[in-house]
C-alpha atoms as a PDB file:
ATOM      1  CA  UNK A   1       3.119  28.105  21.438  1.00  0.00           C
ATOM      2  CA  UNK A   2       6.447  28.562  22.670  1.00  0.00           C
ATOM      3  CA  UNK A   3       5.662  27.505  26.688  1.00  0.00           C
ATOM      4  CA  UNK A   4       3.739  24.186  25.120  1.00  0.00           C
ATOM      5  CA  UNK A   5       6.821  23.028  22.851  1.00  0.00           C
ATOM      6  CA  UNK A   6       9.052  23.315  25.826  1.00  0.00           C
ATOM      7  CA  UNK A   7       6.860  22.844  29.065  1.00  0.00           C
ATOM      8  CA  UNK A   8       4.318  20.125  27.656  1.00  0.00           C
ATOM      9  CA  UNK A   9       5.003  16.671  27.221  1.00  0.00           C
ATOM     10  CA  UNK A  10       3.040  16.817  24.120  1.00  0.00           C
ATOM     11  CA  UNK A  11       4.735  19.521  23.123  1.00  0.00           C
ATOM     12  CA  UNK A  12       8.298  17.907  23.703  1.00  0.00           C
ATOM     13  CA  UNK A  13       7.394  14.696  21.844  1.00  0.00           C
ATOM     14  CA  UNK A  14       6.238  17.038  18.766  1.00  0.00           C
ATOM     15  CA  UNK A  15       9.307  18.731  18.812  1.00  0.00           C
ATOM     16  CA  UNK A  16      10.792  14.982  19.027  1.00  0.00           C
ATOM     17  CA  UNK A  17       9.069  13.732  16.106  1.00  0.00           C
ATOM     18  CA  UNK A  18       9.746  16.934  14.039  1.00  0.00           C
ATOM     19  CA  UNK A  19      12.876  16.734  14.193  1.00  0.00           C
ATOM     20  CA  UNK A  20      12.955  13.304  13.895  1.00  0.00           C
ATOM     21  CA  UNK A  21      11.076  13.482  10.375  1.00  0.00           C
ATOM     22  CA  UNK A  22      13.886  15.802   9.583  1.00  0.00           C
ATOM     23  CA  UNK A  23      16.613  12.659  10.458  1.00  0.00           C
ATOM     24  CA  UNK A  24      14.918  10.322   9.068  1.00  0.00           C
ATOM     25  CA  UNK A  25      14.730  12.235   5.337  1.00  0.00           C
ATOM     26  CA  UNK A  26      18.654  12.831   5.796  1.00  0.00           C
ATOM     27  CA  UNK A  27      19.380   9.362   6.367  1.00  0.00           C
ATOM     28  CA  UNK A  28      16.949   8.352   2.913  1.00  0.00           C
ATOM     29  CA  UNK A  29      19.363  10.977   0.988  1.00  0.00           C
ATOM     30  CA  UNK A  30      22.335   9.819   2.956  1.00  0.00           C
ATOM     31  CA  UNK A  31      21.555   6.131   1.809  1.00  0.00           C
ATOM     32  CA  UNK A  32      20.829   7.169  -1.843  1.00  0.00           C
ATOM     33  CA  UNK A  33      23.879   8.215  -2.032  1.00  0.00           C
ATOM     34  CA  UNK A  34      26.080   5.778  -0.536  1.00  0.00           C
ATOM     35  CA  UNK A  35      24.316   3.615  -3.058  1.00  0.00           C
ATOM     36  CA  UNK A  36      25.711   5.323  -5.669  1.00  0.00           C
ATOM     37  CA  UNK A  37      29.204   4.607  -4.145  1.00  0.00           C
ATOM     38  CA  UNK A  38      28.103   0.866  -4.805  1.00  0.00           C
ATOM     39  CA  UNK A  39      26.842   1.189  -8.595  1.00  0.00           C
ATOM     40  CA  UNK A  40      29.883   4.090  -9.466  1.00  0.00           C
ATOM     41  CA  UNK A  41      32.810   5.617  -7.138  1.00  0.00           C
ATOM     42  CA  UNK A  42      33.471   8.211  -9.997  1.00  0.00           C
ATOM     43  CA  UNK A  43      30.068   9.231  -9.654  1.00  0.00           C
ATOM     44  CA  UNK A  44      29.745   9.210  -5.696  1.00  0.00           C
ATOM     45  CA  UNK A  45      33.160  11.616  -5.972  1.00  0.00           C
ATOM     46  CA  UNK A  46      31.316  14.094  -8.157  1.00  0.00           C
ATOM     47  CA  UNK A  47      28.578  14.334  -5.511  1.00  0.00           C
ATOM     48  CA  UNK A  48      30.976  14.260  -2.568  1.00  0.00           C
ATOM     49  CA  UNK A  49      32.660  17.090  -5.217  1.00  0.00           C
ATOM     50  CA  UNK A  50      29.223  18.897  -5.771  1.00  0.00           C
ATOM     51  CA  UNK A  51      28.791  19.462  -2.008  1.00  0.00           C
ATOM     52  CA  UNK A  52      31.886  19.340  -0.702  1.00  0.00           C
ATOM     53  CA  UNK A  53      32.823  22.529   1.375  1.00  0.00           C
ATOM     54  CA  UNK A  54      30.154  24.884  -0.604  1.00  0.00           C
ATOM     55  CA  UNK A  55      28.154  27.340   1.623  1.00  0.00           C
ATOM     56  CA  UNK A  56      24.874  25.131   0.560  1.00  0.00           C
ATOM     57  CA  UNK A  57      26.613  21.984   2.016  1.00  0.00           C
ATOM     58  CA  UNK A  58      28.366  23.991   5.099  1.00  0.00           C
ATOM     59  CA  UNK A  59      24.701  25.727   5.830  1.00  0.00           C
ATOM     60  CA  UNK A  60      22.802  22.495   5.723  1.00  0.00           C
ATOM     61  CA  UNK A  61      25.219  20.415   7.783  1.00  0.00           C
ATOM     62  CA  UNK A  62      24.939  22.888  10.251  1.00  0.00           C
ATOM     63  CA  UNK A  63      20.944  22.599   9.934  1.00  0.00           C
ATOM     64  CA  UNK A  64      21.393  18.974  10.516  1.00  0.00           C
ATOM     65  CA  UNK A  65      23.695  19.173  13.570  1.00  0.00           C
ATOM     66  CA  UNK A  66      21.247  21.601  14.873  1.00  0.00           C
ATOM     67  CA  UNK A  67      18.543  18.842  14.525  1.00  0.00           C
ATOM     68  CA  UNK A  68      20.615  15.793  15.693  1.00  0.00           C
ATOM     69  CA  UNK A  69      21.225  17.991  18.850  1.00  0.00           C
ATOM     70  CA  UNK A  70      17.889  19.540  19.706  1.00  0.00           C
ATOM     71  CA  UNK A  71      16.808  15.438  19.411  1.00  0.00           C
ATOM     72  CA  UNK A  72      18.861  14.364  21.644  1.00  0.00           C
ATOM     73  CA  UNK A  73      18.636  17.214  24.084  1.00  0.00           C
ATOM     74  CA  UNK A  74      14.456  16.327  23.992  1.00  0.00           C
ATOM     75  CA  UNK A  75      15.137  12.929  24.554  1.00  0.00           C
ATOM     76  CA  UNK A  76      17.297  13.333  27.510  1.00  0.00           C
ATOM     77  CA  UNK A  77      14.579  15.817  28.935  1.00  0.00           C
ATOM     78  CA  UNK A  78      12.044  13.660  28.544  1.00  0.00           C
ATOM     79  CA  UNK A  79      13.844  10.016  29.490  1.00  0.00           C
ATOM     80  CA  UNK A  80      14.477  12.604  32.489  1.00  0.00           C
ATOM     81  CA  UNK A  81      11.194  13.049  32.999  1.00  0.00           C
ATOM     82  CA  UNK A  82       9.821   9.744  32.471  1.00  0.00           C
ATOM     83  CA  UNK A  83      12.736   8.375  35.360  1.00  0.00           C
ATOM     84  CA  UNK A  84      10.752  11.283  37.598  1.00  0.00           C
ATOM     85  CA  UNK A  85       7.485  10.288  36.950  1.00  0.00           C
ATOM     86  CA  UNK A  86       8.061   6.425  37.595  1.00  0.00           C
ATOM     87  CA  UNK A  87       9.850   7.179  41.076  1.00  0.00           C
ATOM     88  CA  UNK A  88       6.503   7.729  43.172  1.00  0.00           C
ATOM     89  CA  UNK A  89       5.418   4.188  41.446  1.00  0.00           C
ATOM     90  CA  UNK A  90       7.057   1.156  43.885  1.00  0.00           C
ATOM     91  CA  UNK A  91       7.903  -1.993  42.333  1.00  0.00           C
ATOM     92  CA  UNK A  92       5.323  -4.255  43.375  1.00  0.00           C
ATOM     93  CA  UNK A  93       2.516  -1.984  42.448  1.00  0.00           C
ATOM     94  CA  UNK A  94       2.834  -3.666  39.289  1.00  0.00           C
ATOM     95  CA  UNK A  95       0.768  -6.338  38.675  1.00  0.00           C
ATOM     96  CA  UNK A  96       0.736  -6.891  35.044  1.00  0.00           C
ATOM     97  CA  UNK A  97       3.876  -7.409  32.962  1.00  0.00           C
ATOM     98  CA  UNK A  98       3.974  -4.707  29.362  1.00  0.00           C
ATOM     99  CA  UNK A  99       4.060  -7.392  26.800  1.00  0.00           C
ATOM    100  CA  UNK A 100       3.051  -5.201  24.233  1.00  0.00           C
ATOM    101  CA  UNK A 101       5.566  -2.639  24.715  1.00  0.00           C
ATOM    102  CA  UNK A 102       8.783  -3.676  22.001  1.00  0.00           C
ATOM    103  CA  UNK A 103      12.179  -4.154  23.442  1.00  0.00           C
ATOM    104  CA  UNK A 104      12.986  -0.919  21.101  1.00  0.00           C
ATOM    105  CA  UNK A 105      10.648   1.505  23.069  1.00  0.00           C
ATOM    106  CA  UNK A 106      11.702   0.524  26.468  1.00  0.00           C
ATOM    107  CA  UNK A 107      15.791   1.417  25.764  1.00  0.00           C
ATOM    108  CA  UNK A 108      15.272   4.203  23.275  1.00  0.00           C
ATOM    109  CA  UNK A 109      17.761   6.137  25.387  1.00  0.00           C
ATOM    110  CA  UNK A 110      20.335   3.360  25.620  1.00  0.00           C
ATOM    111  CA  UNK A 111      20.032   3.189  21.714  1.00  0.00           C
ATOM    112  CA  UNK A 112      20.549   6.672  21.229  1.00  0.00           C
ATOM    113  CA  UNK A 113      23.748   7.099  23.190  1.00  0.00           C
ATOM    114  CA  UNK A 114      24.936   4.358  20.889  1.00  0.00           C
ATOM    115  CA  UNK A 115      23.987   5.625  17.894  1.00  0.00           C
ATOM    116  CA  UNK A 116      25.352   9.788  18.854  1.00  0.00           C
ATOM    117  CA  UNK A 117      28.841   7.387  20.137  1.00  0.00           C
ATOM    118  CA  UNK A 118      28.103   5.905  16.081  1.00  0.00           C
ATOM    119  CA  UNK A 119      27.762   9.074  14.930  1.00  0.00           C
ATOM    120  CA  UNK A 120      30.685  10.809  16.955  1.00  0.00           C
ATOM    121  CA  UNK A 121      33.167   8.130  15.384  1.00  0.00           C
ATOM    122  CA  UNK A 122      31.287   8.492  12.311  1.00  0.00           C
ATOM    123  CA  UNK A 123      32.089  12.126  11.333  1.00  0.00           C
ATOM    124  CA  UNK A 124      35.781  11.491  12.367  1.00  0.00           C
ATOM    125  CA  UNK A 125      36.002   8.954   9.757  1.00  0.00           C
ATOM    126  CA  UNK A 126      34.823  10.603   6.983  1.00  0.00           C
ATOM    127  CA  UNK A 127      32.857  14.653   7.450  1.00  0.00           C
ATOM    128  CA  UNK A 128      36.474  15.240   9.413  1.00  0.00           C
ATOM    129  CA  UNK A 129      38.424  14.027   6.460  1.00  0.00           C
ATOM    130  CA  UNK A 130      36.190  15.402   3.855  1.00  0.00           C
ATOM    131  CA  UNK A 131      34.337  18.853   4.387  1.00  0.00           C
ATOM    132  CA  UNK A 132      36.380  20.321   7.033  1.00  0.00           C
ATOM    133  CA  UNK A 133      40.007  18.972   5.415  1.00  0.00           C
ATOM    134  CA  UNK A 134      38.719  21.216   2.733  1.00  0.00           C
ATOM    135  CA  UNK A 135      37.141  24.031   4.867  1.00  0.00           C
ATOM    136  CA  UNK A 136      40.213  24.658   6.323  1.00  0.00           C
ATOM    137  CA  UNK A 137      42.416  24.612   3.499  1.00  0.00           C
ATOM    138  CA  UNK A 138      44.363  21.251   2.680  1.00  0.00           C
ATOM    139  CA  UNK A 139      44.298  19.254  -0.538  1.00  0.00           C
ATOM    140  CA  UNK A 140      44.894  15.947   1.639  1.00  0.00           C
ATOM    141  CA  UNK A 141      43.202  14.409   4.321  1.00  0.00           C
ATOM    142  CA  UNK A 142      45.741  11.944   6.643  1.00  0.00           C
ATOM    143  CA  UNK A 143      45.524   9.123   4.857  1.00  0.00           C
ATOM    144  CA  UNK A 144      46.609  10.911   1.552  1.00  0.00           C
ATOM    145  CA  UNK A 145      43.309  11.071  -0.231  1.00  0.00           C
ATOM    146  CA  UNK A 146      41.677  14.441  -1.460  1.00  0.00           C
ATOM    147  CA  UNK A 147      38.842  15.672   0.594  1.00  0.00           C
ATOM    148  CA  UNK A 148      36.362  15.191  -2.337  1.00  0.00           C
ATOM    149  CA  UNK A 149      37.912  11.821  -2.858  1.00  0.00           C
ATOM    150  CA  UNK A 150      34.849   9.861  -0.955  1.00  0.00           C
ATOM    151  CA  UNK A 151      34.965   6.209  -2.097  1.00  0.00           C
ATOM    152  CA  UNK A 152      38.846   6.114  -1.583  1.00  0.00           C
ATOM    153  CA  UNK A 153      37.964   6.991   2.092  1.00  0.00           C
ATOM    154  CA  UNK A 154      34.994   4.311   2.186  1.00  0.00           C
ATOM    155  CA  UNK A 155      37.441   1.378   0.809  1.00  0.00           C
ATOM    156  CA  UNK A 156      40.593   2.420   3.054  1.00  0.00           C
ATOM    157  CA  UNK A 157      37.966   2.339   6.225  1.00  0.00           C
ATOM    158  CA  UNK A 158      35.900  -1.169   5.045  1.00  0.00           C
ATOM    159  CA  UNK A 159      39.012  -2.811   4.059  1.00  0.00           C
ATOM    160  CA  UNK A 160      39.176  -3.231   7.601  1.00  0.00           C
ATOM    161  CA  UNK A 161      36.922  -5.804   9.284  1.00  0.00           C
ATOM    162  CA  UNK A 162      37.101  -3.844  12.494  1.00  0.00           C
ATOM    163  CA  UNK A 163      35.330  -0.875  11.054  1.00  0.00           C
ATOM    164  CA  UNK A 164      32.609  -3.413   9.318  1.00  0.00           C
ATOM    165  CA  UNK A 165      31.681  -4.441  12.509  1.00  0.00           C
ATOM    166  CA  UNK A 166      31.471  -1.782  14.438  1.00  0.00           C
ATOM    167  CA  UNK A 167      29.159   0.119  11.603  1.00  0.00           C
ATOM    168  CA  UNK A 168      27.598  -2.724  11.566  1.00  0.00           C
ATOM    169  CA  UNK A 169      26.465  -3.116  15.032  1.00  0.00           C
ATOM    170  CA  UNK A 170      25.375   0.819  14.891  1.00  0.00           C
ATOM    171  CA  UNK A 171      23.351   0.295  11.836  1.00  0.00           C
ATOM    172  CA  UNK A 172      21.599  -2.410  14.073  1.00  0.00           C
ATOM    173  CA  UNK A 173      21.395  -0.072  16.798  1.00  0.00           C
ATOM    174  CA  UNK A 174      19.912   2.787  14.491  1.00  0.00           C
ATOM    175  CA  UNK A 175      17.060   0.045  12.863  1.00  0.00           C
ATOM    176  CA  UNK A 176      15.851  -0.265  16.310  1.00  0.00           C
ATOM    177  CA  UNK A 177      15.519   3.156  17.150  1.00  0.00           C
ATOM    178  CA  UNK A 178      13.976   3.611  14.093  1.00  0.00           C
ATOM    179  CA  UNK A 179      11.530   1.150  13.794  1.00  0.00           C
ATOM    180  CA  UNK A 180       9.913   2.711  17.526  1.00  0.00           C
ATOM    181  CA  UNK A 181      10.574   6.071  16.550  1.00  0.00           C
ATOM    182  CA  UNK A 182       8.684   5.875  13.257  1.00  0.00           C
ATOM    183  CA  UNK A 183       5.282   4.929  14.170  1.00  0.00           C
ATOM    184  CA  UNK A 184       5.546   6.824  17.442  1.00  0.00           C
ATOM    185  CA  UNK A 185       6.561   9.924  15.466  1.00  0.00           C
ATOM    186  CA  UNK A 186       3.175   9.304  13.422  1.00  0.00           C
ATOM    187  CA  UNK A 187       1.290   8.511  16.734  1.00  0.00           C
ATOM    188  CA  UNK A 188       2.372  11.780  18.006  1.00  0.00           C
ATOM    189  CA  UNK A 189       0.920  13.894  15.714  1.00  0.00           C
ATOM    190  CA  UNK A 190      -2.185  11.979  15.741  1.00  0.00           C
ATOM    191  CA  UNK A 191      -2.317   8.722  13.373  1.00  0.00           C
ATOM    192  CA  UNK A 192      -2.662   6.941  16.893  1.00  0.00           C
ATOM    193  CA  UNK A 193      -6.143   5.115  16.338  1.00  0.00           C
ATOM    194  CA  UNK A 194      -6.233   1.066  16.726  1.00  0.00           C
ATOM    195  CA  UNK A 195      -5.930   0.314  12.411  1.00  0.00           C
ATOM    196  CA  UNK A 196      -3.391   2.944  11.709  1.00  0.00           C
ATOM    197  CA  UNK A 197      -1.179   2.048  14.405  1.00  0.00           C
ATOM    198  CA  UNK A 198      -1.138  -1.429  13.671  1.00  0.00           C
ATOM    199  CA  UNK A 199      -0.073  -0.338   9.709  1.00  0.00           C
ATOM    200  CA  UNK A 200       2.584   1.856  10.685  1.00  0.00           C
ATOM    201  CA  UNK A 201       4.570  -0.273  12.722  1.00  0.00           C
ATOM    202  CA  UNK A 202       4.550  -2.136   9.467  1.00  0.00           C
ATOM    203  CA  UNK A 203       5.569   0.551   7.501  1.00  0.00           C
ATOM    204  CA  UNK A 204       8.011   1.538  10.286  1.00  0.00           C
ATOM    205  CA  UNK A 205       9.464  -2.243   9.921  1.00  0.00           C
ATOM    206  CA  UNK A 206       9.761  -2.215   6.231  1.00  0.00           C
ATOM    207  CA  UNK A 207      11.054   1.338   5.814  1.00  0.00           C
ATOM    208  CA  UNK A 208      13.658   1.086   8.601  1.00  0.00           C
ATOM    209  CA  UNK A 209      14.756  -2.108   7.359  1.00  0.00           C
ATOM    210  CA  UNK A 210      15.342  -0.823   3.817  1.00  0.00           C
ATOM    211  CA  UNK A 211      17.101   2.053   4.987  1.00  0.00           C
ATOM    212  CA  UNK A 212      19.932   0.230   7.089  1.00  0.00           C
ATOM    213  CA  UNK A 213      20.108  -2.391   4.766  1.00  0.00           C
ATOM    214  CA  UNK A 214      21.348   0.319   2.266  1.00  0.00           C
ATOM    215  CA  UNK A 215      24.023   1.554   4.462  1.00  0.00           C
ATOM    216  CA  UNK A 216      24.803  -2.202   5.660  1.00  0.00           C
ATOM    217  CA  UNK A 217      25.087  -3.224   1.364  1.00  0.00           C
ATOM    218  CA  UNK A 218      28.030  -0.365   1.112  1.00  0.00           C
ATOM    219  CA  UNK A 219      29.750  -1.461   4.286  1.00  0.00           C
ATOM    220  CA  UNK A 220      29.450  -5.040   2.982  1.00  0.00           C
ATOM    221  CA  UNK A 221      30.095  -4.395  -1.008  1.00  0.00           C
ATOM    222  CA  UNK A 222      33.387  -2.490  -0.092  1.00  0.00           C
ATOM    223  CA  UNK A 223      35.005  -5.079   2.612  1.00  0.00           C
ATOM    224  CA  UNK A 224      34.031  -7.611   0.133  1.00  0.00           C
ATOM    225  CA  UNK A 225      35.929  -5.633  -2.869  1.00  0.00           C
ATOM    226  CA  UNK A 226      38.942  -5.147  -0.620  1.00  0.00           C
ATOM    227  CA  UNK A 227      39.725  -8.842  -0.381  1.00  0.00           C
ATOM    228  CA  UNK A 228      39.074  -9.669  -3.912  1.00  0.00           C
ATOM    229  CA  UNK A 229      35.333 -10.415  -4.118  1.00  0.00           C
ATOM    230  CA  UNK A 230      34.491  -9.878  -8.047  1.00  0.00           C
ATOM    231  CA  UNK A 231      30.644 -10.014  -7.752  1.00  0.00           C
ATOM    232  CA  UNK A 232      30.617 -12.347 -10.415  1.00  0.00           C
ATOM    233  CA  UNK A 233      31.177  -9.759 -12.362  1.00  0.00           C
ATOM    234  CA  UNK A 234      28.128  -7.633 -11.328  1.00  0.00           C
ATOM    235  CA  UNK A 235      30.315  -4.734 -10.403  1.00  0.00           C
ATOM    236  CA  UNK A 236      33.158  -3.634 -12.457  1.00  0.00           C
ATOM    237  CA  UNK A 237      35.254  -0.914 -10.348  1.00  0.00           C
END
């Protein structure tokens, strides 16, 4: 079992999708819950309170760093495989241009650097200045706010238009990877016949979309808060 996850292509893209299922679940709970930033910052703090530096929330971001890096170490072995492969193969040898192949699938790799860069600034901005402020010690992060403090942290970052567009662009960058690395997660472990295929790049579409459009709604809610949007009065904080 062991020599097929790690010498089998098969086995690589299973390992791929696995712990791509995983990713994909975090990011649901991780847009659940910047929702509730949205609807109520007092109760986003108590969550950002409930996990905060707690062994749960220290054991399972370690679980999840563990999965965002045995993903990306996958995908670099096999885009390095794929790049071998294709080298015995001369240009004009091709005759017929991949028209069905999406834009996504052919520069999964290019979207993934982007999105680990995205992720890299990401857990600067606020997993620096939240759980590890308060792992090591200190009742204030550097821009004066307490570690558990989340939507203090979300509003001094998307006050800035900078930061809105630059989370912006990665959410984009995450939708595409997501909407190719859905269905072929499915496809790997065998949904892969000609009517199922066709339905979960669908639900692949829909599900991605819904996703980033949470995350893009916070982004958007807060900048929009920070230079005196009142929502009609739709949102009260």
């Amino acid at each position: 079992m062991g020599n097929f996850l790690t010498s089998s292509s098969i086995g690589k893209k299973f390992v791929m999708s696995i712990s791509g299922c995983f990713l994909l679940l975090f990011l649901i709970f991780h847009m659940v819950m910047n929702a509730t930033a949205v609807i109520s910052p007092e109760a986003y703090n108590v969550i950002c309170a409930f996990l905060g530096a707690n062994w749960y929330a220290v054991a399972g971001t370690a679980v999840l760093a563990l999965g965002v890096l045995v993903h990306f170490l996958y995908a670099l072995i096999l885009t390095f495989q794929n790049w071998k492969a294709r080298g015995g193969v001369k240009r004009y040898a091709v005759t017929k241009k991949e028209d069905s192949v999406s834009w996504s699938s052919k520069n999964m790799f290019v979207l993934g650097c982007i999105i680990v860069v995205g992720l890299i600034v990401h857990l600067y901005n606020f997993w620096y200045n939240m759980m590890f402020v308060e792992l090591v010690g200190q009742h204030q992060n550097a821009m004066g706010f307490a570690p558990t403090d989340g939507a203090s942290l979300i509003m001094y970052h998307f006050a800035s238009i900078v930061w809105v567009i630059v989370y912006l662009v990665w959410f984009v960058a995450i939708w595409f990877h997501l909407t190719h690395g859905m269905w072929s997660m499915m496809q790997t472990v065998g949904w892969n016949n000609k009517i199922w295929l066709k339905r979960l790049k669908v639900i692949a579409n829909v599900l991605s979309t819904l996703i980033m459009l949470g995350f893009a709604v916070t982004v958007i809610v807060y900048y929009l808060k920070s230079v005196g949007f009142d929502f009609f009065g739709l949102i009260s904080w």
